[in-house]
C-alpha atoms as a PDB file:
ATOM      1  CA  UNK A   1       0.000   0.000   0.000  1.00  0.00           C
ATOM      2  CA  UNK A   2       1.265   3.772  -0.516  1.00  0.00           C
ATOM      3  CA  UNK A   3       2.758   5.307   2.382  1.00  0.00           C
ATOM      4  CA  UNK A   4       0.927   8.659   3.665  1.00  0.00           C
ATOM      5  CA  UNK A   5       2.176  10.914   5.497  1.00  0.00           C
ATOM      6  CA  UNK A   6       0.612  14.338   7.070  1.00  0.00           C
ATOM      7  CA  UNK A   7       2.129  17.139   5.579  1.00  0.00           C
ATOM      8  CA  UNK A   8       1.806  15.430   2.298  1.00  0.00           C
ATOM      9  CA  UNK A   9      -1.201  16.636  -0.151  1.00  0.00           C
ATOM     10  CA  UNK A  10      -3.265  13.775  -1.156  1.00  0.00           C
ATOM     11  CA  UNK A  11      -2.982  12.912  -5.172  1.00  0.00           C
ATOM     12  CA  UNK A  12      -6.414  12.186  -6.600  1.00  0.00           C
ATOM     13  CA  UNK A  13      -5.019  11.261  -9.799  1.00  0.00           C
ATOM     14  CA  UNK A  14      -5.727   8.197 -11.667  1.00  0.00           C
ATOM     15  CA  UNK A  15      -3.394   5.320 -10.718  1.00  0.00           C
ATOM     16  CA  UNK A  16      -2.414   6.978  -8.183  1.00  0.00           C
ATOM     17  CA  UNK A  17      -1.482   4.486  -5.246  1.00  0.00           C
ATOM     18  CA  UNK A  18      -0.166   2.301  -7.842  1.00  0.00           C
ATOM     19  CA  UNK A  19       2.087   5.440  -8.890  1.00  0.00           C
ATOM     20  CA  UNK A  20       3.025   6.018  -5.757  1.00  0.00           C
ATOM     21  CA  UNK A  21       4.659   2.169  -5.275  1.00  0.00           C
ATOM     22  CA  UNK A  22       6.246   2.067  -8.115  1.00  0.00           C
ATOM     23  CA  UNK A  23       7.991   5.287  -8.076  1.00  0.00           C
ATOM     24  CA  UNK A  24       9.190   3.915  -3.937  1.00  0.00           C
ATOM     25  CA  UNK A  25      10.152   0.726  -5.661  1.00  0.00           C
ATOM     26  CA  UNK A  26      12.267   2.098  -8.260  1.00  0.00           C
ATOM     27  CA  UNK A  27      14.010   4.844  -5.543  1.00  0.00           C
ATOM     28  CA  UNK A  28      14.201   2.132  -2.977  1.00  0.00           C
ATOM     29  CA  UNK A  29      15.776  -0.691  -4.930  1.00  0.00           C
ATOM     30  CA  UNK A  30      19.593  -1.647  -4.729  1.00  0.00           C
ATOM     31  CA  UNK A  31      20.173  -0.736  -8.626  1.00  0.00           C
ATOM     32  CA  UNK A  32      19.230   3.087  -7.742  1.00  0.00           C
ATOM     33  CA  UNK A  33      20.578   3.255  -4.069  1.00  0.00           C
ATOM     34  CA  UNK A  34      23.929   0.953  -4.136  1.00  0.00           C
ATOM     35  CA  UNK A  35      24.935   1.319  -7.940  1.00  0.00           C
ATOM     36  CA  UNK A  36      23.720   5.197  -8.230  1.00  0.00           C
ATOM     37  CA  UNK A  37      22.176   4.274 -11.614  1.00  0.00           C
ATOM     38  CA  UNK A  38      19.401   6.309 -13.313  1.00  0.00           C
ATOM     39  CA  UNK A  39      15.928   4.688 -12.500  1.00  0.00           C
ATOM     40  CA  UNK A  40      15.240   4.442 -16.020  1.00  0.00           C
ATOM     41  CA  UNK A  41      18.377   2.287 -16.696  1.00  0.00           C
ATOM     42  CA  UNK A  42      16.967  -0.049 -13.437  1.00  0.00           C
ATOM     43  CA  UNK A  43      13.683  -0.225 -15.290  1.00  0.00           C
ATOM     44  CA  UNK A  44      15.403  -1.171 -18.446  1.00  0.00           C
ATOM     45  CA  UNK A  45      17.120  -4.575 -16.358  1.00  0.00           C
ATOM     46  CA  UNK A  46      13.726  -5.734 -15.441  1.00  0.00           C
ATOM     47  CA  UNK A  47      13.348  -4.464 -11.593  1.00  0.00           C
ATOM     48  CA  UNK A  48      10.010  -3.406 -10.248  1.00  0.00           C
ATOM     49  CA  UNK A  49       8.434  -5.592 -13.185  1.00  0.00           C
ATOM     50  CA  UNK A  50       5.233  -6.002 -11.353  1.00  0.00           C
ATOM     51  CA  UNK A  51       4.631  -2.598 -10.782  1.00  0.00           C
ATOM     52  CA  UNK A  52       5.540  -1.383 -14.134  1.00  0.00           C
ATOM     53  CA  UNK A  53       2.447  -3.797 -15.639  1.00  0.00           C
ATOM     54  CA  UNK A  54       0.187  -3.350 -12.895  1.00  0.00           C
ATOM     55  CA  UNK A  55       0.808   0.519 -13.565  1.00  0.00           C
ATOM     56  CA  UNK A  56       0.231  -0.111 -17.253  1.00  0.00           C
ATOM     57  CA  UNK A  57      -2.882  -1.631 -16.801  1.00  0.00           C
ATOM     58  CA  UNK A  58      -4.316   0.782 -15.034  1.00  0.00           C
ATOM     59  CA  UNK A  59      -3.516   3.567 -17.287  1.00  0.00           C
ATOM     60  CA  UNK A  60      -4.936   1.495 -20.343  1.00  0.00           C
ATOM     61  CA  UNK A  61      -7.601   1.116 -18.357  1.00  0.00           C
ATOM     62  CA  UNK A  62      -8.620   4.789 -18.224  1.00  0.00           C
ATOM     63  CA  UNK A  63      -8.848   4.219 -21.935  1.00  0.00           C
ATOM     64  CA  UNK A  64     -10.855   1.207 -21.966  1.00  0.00           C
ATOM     65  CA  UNK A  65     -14.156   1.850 -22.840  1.00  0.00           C
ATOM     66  CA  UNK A  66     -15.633  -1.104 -21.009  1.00  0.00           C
ATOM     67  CA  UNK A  67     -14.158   0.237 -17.399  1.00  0.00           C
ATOM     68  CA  UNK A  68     -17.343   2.650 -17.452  1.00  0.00           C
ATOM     69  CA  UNK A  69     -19.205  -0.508 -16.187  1.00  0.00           C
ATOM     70  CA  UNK A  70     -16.174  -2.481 -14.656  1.00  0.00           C
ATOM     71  CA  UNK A  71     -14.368   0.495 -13.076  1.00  0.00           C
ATOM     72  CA  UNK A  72     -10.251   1.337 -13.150  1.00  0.00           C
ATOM     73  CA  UNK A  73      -7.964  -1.275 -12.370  1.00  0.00           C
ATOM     74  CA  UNK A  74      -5.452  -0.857  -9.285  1.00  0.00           C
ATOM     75  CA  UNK A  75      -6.084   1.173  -6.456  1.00  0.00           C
END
């Protein structure tokens, strides 16, 4: 789940808690932290895989015609 915190303005964006995890998961992971690479080069070698569809599938989602009856994917 997305961390909150109390100074923090909420983001009432689409996708956002999924957003919110993938952008920790990609700041958070050894390739950023440890190696100092770019996030984008991390995403490139496959980490935070899950995140990346899940995130994906909720933004093609907003597209979707059909979600007017099933509703947005994620959270």
């Amino acid at each position: 789940m997305p961390k909150y915190y109390e100074d923090k303005e909420e983001d009432t964006r689409a996708c956002a808690g999924i957003r919110e995890d993938f952008k920790a998961c990609l700041l958070q992971h050894d390739c950023v932290v440890k190696e100092g690479k770019m996030p984008s080069e991390c995403l490139k070698e496959g980490h935070c895989k899950a995140l990346q569809t899940s995130f994906f599938e909720c933004k093609r989602s907003m597209l979707d015609t059909r979600s007017r009856f099933r509703g947005r994917k994620g959270y």
